[in-house]
C-alpha atoms as a PDB file:
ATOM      1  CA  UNK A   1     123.445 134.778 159.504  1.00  0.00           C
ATOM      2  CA  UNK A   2     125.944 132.627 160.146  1.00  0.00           C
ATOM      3  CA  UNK A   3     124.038 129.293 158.881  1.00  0.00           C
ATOM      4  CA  UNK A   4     123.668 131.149 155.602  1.00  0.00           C
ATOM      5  CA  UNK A   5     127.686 132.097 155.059  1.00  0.00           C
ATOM      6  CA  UNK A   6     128.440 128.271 156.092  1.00  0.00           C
ATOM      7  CA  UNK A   7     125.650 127.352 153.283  1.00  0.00           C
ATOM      8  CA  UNK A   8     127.254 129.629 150.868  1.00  0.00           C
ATOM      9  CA  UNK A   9     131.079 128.339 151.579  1.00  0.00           C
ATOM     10  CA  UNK A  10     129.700 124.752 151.582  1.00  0.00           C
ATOM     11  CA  UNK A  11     128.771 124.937 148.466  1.00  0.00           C
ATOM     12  CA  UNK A  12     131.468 127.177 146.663  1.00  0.00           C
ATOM     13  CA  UNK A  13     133.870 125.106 144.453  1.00  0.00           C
ATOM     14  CA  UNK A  14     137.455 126.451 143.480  1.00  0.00           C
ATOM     15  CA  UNK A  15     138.860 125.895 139.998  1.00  0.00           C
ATOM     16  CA  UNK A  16     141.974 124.963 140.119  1.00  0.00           C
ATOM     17  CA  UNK A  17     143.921 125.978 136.364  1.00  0.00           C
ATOM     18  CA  UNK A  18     146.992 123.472 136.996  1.00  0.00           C
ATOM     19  CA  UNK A  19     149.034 123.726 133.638  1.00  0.00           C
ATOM     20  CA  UNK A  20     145.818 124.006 131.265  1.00  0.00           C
ATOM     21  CA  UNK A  21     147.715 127.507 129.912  1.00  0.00           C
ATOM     22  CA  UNK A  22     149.834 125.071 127.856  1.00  0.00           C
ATOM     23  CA  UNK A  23     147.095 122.488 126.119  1.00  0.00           C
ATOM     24  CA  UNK A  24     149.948 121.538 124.085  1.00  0.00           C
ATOM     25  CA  UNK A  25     151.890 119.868 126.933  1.00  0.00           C
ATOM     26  CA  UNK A  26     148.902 117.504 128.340  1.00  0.00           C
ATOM     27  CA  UNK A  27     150.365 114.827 127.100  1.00  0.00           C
ATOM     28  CA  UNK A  28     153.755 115.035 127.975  1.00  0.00           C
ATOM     29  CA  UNK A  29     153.081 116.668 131.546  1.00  0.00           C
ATOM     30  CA  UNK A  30     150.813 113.642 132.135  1.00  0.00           C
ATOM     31  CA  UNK A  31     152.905 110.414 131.229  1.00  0.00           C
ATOM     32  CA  UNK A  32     155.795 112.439 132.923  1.00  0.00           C
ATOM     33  CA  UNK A  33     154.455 113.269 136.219  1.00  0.00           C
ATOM     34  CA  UNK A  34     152.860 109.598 136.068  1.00  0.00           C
ATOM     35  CA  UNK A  35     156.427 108.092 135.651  1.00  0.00           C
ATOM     36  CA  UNK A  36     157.815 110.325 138.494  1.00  0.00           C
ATOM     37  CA  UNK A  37     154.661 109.521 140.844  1.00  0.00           C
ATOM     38  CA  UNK A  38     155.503 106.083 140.053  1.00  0.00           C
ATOM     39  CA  UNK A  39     159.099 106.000 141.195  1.00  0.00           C
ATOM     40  CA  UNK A  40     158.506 108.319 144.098  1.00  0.00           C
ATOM     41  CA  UNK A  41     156.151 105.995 145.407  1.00  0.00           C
ATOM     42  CA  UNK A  42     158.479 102.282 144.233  1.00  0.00           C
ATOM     43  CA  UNK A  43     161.473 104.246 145.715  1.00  0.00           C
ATOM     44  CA  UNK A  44     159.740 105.046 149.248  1.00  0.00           C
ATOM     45  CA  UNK A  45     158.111 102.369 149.562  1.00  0.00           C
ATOM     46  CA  UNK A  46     161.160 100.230 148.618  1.00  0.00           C
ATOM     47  CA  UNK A  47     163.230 101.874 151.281  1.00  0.00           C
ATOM     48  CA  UNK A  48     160.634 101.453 153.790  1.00  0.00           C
ATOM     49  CA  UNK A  49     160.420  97.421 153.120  1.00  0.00           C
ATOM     50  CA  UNK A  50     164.361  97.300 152.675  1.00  0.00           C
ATOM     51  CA  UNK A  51     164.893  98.618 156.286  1.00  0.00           C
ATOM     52  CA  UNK A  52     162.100  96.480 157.570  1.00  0.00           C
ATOM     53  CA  UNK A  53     163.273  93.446 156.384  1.00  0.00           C
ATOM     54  CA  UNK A  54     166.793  93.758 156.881  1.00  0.00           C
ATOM     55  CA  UNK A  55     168.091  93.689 160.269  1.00  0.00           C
ATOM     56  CA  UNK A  56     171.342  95.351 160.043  1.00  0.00           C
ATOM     57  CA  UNK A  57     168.922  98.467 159.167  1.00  0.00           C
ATOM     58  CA  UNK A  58     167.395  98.329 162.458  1.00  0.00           C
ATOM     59  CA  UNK A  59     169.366 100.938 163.836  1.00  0.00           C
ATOM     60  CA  UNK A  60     167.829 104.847 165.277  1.00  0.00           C
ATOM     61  CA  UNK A  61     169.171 106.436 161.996  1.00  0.00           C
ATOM     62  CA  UNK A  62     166.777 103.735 159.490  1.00  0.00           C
ATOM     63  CA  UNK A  63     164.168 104.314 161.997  1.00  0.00           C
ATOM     64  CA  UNK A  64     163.781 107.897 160.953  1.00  0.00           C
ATOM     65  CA  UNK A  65     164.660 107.358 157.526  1.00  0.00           C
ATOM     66  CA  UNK A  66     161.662 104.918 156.863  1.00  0.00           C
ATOM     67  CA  UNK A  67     159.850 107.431 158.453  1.00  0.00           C
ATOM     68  CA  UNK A  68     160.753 110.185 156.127  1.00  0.00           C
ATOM     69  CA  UNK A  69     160.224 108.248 153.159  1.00  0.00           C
ATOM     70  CA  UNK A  70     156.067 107.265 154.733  1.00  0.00           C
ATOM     71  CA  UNK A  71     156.048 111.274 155.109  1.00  0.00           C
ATOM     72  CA  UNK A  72     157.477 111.636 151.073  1.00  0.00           C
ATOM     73  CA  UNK A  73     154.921 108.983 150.493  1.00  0.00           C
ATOM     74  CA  UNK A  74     151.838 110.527 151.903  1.00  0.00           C
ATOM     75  CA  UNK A  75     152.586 113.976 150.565  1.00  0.00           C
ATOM     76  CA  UNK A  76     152.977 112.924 147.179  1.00  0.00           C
ATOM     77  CA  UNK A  77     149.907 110.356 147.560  1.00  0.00           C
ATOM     78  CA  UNK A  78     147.954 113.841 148.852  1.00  0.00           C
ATOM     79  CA  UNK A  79     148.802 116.025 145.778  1.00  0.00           C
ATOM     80  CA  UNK A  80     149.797 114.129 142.763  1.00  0.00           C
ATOM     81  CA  UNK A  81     146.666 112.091 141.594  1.00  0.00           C
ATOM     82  CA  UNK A  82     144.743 115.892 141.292  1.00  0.00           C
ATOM     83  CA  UNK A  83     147.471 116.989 139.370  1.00  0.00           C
ATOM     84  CA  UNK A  84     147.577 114.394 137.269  1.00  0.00           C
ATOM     85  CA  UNK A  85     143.281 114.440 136.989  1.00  0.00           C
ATOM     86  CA  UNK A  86     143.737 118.003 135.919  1.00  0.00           C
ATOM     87  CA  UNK A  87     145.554 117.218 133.084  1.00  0.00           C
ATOM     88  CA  UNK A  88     143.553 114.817 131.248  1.00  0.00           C
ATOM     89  CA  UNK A  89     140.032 116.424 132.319  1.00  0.00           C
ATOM     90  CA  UNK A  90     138.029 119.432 131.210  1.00  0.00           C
ATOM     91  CA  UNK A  91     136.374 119.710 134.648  1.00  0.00           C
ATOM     92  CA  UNK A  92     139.035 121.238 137.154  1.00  0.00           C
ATOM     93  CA  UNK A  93     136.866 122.070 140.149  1.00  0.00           C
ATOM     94  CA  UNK A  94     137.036 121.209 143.310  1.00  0.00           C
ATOM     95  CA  UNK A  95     134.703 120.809 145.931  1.00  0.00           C
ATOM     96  CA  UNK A  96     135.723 123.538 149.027  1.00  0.00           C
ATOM     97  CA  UNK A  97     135.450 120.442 151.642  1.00  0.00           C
ATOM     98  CA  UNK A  98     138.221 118.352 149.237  1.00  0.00           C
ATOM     99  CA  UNK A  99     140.166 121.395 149.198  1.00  0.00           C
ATOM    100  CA  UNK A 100     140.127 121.370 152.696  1.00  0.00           C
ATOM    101  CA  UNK A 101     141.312 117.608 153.005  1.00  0.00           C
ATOM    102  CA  UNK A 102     143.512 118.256 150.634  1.00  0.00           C
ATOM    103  CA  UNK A 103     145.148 121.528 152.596  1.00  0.00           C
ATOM    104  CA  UNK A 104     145.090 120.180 155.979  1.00  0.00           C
ATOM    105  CA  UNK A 105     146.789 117.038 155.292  1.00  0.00           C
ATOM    106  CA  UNK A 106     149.229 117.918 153.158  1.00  0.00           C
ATOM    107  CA  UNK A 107     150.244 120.768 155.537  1.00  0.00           C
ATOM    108  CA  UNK A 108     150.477 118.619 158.162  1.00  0.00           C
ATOM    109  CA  UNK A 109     152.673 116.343 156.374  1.00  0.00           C
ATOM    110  CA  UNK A 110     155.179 119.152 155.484  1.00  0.00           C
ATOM    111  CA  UNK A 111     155.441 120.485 159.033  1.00  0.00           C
ATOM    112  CA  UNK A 112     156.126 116.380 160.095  1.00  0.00           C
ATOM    113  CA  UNK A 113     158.891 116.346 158.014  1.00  0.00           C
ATOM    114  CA  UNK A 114     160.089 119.516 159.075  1.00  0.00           C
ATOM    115  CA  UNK A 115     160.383 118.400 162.558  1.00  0.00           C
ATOM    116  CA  UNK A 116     161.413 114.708 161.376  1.00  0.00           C
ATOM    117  CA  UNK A 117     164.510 116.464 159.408  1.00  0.00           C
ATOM    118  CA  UNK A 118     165.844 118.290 162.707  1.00  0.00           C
ATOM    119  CA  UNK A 119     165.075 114.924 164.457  1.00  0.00           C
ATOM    120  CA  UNK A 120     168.258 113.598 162.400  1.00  0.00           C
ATOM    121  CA  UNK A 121     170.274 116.004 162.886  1.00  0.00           C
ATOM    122  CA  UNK A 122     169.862 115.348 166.289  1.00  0.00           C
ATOM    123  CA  UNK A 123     170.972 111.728 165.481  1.00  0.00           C
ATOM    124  CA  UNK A 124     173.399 112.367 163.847  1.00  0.00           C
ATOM    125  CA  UNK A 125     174.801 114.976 166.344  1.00  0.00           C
ATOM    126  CA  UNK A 126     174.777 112.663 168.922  1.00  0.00           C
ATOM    127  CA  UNK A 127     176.391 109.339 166.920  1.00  0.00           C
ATOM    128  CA  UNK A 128     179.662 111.722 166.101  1.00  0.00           C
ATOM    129  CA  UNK A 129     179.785 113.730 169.221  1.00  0.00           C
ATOM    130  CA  UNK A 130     179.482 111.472 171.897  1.00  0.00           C
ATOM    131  CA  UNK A 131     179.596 107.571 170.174  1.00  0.00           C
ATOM    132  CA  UNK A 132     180.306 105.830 173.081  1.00  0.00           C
ATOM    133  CA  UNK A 133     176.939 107.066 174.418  1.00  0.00           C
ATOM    134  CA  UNK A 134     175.435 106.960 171.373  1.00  0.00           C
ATOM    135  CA  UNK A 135     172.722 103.516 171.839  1.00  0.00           C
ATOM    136  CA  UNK A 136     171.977 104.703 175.419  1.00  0.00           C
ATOM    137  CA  UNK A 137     171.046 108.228 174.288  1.00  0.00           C
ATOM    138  CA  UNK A 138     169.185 107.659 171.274  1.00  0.00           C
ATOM    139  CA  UNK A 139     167.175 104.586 172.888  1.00  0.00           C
ATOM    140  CA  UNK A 140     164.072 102.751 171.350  1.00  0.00           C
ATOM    141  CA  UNK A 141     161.969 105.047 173.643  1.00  0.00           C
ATOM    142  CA  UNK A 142     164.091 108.102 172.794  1.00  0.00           C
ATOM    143  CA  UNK A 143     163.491 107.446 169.165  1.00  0.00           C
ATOM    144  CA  UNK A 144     159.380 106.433 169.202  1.00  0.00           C
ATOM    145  CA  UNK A 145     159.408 109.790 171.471  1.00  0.00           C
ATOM    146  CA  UNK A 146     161.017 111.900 169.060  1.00  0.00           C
ATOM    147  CA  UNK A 147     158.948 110.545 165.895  1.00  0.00           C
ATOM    148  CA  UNK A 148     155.891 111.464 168.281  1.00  0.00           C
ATOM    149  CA  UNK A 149     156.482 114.906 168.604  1.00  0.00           C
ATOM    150  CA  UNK A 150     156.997 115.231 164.778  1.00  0.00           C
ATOM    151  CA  UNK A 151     153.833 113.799 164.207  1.00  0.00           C
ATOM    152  CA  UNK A 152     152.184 115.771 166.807  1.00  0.00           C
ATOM    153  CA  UNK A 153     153.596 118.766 165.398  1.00  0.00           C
ATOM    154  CA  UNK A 154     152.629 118.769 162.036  1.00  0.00           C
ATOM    155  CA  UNK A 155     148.695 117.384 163.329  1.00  0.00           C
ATOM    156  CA  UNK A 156     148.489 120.091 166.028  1.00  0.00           C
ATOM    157  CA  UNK A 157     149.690 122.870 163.669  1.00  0.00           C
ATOM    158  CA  UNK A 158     147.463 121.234 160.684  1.00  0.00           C
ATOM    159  CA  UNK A 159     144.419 121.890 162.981  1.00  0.00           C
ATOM    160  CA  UNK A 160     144.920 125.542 164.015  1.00  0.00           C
ATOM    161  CA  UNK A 161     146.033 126.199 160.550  1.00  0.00           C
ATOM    162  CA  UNK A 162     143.034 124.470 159.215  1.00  0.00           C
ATOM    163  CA  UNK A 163     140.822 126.563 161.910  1.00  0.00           C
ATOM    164  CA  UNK A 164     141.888 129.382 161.073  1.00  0.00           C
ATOM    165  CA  UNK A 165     140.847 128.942 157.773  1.00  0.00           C
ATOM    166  CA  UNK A 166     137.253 127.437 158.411  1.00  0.00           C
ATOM    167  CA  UNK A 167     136.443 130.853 160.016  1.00  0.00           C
ATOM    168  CA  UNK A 168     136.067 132.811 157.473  1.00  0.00           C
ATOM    169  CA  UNK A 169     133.272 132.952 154.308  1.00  0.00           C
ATOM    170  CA  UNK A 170     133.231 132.226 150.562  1.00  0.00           C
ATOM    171  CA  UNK A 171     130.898 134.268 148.783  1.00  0.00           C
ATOM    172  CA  UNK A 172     131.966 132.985 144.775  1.00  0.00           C
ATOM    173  CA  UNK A 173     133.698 130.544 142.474  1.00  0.00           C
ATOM    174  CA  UNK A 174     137.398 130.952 142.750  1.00  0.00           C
ATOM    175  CA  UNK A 175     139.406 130.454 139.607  1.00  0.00           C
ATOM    176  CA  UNK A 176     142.984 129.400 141.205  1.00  0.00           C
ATOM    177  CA  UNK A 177     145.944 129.349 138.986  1.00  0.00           C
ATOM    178  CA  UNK A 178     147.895 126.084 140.583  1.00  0.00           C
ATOM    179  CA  UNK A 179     146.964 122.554 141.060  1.00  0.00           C
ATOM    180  CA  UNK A 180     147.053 122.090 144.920  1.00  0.00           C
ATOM    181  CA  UNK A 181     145.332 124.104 147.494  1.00  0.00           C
ATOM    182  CA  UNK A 182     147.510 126.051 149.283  1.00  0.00           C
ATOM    183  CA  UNK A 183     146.763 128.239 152.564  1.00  0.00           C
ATOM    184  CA  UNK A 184     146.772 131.304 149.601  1.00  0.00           C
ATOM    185  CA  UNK A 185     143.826 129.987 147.215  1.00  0.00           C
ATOM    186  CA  UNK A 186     141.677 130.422 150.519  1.00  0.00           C
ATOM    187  CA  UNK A 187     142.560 133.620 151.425  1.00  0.00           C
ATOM    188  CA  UNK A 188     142.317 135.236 148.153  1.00  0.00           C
ATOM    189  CA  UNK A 189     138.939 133.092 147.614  1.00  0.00           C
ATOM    190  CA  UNK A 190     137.361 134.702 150.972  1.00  0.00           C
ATOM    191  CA  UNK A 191     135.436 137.603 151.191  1.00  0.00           C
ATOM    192  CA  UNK A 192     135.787 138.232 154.867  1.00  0.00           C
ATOM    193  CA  UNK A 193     138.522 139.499 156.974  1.00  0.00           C
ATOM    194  CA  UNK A 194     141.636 137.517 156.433  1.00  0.00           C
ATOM    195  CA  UNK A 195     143.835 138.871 159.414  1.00  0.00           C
ATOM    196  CA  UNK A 196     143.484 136.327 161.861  1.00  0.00           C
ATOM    197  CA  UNK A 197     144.275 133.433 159.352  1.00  0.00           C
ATOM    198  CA  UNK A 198     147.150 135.538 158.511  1.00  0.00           C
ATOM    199  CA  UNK A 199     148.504 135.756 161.861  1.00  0.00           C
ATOM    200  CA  UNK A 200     148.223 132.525 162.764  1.00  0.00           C
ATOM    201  CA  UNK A 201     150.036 131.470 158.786  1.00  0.00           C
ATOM    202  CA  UNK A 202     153.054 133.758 159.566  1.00  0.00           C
ATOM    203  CA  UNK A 203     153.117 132.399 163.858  1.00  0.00           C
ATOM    204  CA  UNK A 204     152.728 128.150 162.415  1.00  0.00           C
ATOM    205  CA  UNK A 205     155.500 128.332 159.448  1.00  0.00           C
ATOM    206  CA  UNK A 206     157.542 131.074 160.579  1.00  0.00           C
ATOM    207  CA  UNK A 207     157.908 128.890 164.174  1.00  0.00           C
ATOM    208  CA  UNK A 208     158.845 125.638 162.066  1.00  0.00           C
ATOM    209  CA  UNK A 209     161.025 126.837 159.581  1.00  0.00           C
ATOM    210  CA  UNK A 210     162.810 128.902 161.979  1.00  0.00           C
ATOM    211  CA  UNK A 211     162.907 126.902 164.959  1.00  0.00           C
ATOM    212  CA  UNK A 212     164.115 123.617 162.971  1.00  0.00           C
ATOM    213  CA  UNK A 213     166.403 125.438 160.708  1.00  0.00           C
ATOM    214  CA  UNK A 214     168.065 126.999 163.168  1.00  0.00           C
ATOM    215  CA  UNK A 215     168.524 123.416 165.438  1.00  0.00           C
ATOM    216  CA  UNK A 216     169.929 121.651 162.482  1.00  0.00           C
ATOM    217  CA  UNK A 217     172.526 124.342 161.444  1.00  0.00           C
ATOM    218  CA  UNK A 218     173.341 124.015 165.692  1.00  0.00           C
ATOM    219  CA  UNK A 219     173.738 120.705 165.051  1.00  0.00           C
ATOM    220  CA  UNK A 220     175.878 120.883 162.040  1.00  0.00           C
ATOM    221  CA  UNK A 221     178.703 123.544 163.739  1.00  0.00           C
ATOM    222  CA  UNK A 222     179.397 121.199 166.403  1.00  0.00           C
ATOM    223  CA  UNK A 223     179.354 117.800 164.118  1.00  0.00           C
ATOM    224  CA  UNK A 224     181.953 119.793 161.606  1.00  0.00           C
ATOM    225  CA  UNK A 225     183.796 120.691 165.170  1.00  0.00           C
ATOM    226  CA  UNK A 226     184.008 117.311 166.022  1.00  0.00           C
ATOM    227  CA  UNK A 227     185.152 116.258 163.007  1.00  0.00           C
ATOM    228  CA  UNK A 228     188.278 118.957 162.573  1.00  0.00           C
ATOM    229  CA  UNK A 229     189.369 117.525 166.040  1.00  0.00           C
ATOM    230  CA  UNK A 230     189.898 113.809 164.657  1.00  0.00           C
ATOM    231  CA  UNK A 231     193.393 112.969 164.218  1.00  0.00           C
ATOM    232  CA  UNK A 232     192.574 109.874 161.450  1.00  0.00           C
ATOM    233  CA  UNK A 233     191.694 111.026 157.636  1.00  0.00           C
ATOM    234  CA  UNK A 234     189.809 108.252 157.545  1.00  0.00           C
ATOM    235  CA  UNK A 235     187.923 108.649 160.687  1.00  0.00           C
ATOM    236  CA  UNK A 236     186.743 111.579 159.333  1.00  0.00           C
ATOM    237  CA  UNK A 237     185.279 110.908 156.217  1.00  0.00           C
ATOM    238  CA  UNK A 238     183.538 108.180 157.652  1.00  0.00           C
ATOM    239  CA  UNK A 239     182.025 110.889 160.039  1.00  0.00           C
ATOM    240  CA  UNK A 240     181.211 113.442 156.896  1.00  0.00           C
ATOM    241  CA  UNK A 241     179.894 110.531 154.628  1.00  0.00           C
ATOM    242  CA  UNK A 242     177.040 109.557 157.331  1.00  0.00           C
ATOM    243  CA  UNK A 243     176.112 113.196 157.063  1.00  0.00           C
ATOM    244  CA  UNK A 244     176.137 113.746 153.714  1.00  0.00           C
ATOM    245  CA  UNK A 245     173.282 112.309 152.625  1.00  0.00           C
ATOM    246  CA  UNK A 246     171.290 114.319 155.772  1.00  0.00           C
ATOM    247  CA  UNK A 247     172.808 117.512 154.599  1.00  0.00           C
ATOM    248  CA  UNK A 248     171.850 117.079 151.123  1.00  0.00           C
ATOM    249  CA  UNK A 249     168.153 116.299 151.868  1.00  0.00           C
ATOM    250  CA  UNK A 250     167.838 119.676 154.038  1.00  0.00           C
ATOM    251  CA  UNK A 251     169.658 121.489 151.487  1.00  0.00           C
ATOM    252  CA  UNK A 252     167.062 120.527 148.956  1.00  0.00           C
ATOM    253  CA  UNK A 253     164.023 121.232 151.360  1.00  0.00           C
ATOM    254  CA  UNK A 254     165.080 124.179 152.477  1.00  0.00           C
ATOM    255  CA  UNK A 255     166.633 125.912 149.432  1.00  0.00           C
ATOM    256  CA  UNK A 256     163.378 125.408 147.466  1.00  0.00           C
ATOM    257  CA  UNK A 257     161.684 126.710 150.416  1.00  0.00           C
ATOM    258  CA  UNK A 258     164.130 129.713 150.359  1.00  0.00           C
ATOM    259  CA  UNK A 259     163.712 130.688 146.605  1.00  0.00           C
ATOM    260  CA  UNK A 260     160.091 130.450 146.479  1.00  0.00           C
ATOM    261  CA  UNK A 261     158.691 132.419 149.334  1.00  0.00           C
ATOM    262  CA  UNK A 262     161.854 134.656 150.731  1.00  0.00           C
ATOM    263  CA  UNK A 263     162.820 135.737 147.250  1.00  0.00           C
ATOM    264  CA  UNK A 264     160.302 138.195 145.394  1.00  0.00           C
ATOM    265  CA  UNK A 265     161.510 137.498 142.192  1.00  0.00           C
ATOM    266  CA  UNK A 266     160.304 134.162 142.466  1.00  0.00           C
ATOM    267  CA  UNK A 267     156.948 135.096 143.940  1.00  0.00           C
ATOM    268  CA  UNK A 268     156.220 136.904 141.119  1.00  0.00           C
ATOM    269  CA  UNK A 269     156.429 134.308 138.930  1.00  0.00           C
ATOM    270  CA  UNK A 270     153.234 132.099 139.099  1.00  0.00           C
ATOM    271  CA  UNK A 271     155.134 129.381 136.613  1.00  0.00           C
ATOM    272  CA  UNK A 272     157.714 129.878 138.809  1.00  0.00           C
ATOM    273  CA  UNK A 273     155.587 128.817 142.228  1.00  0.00           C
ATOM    274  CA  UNK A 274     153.753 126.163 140.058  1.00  0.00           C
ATOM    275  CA  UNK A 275     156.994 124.187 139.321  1.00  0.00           C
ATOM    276  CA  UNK A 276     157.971 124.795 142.878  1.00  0.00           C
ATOM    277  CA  UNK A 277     154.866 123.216 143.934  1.00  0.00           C
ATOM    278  CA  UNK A 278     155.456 120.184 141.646  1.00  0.00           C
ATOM    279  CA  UNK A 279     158.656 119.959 143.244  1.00  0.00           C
ATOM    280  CA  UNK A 280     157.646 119.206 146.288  1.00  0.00           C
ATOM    281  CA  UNK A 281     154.919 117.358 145.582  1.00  0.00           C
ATOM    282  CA  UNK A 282     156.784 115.137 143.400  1.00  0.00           C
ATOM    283  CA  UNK A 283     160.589 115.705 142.755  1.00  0.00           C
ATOM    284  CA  UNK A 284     161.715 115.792 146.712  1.00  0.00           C
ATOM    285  CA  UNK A 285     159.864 112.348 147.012  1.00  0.00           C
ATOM    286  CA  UNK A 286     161.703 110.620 144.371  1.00  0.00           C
ATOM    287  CA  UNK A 287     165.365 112.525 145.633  1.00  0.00           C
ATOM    288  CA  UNK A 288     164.846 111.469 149.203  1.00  0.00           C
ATOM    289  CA  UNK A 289     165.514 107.726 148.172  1.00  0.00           C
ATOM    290  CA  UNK A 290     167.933 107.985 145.792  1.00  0.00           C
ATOM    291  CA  UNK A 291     170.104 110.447 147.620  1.00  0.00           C
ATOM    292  CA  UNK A 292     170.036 107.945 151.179  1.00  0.00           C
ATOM    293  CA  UNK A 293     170.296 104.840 148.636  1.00  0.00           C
ATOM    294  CA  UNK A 294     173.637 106.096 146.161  1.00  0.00           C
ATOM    295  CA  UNK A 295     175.440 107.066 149.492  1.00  0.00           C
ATOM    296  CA  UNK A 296     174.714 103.830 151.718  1.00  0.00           C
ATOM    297  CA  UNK A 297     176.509 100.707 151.145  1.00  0.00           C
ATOM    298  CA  UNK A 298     173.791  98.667 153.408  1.00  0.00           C
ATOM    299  CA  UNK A 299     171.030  99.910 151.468  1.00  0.00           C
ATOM    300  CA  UNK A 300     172.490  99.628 148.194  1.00  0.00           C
ATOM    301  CA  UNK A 301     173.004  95.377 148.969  1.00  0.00           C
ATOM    302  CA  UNK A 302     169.817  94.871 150.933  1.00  0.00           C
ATOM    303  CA  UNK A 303     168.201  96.830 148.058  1.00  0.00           C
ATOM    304  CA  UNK A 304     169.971  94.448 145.247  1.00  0.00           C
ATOM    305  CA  UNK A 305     169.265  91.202 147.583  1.00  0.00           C
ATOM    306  CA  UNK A 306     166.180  92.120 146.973  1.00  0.00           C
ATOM    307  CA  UNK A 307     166.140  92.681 143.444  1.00  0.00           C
ATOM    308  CA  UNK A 308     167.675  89.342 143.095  1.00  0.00           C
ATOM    309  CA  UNK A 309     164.873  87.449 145.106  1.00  0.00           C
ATOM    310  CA  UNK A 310     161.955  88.889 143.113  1.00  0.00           C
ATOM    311  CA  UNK A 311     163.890  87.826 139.982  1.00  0.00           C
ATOM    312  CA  UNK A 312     164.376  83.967 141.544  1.00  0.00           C
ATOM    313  CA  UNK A 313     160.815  84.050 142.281  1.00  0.00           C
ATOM    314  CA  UNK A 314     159.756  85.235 138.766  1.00  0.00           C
END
């Protein structure tokens, strides 16, 4: 009995809609999400070679950065191309097994990032709070320690989430009415009891979001303490302006994250959760960049040094 439900979700496929409700917008959907996939993926990659290359960049604070642009990278890399297949193709289905790939990767990517987010806020907390102890905190090991847990995180958390999902049985075709698939187009494509999978959804996200929300905002109230107690002007806008970009990243993340799934208004709305969806698959990736890259002088000249050399070469 068992060897027949595995046959029978082996070979189920799920149909995943995308935007084909407006046929009208192909076109333009397609040659703009190409142009955004295409700058997400110059602009993180970019920053990854700038801060490789340039050793004034090779401080704990870059480190993480170039690792949160890989994680942008990889999560765009994951979604986008199916997106952008969907548009341009009359066949939108989707093997169960890619769906699966698809799912657990890009899951664990999210959860990474999660972690690698509260990871520098933790940086950042200790470079303004205690800076004369800053290097000997936040040491090479500290840092490839830190980056290790994110990873293991989000791969760990990937593979129970993924488990909990491989349990269960797919009796039909699923029509799904989004372009990525999400722990949902599983649950409402089973026909067996979803309340394990459910448990272990609500335990995995609830745990991350809470858990690294909640250590960042820490964070934060003692940085902003810190700062009120600094007698220079200057001084402290130095201290705000290596922060800013780091605040306006999370705010992004998590205020999308708020306003699609804490919000029932929004839930309701399954434009709404489609474009929310596109926006983290390929909006955050292109912001990420641009945000650390307008507010940092060293990027902003290793990034036109580098401009300059390709045109030399060229």
């Amino acid at each position: 009995m068992m060897g027949t439900e595995k046959n029978q979700s082996t070979a189920i496929v799920f149909i995943l809609l995308g935007f084909s409700d407006y046929p009208e917008l192909k076109v333009p959907l397609f040659l703009l999400f190409l142009t955004m996939y295409v700058v997400a993926m110059l602009g993180n990659l970019g920053m990854i070679v700038i801060i490789k290359i340039n050793p004034k960049l090779h401080t704990p604070m870059y480190f993480f950065l170039k690792h949160l642009s890989f994680l942008d990278l990889c999560y765009s890399t994951i979604a986008t191309p199916k997106l952008l297949e969907n548009l341009i193709v009359e066949d939108r289905s989707v093997s169960i097994k890619a769906c699966f790939t698809q799912f657990s990767t890009g899951v664990s990517t999210v959860l990474t990032e999660m972690v690698m987010l509260a990871v520098m806020a933790y940086d950042r907390f200790v470079a303004i709070c205690y800076p004369l102890i800053y290097t000997a905190i936040v040491s090479p090991k500290c840092c490839a320690l830190l980056v290790t847990v994110a990873y293991a995180w989000g791969i760990i958390s990937s593979i129970i989430l993924t488990y909990s999902l491989l349990v269960l049985s797919f009796c039909e075709t699923k029509v799904i009415d989004n372009f990525v698939c999400e722990y949902s187009v599983f649950l409402s494509a089973s026909c067996s009891d979803t309340h394990f999978s459910e448990i272990m959804l609500s335990i995995i996200i609830n745990l991350s979001e809470f858990c690294t929300l909640i250590f960042i905002l820490t964070t934060y109230i003692f940085i902003f303490v810190t700062i009120l107690k600094m007698h220079s002007a200057n001084g402290r806008y130095k201290a705000f302006s290596t922060c800013a970009s780091h605040m306006t990243a999370v705010t992004l993340f998590y205020g999308t994250v708020f306003l699609l799934y804490c919000i029932p208004s929004f839930q309701s709305s399954k434009l709404v959760m489609k474009v929310g969806s596109v926006y983290y698959t390929v909006v955050i990736p292109i912001l990420n960049p641009l945000i650390y890259s307008l507010r940092n002088k060293d990027v902003k000249e290793s990034f036109r040094k580098l401009m300059h050399l390709n045109i030399i070469s060229q």
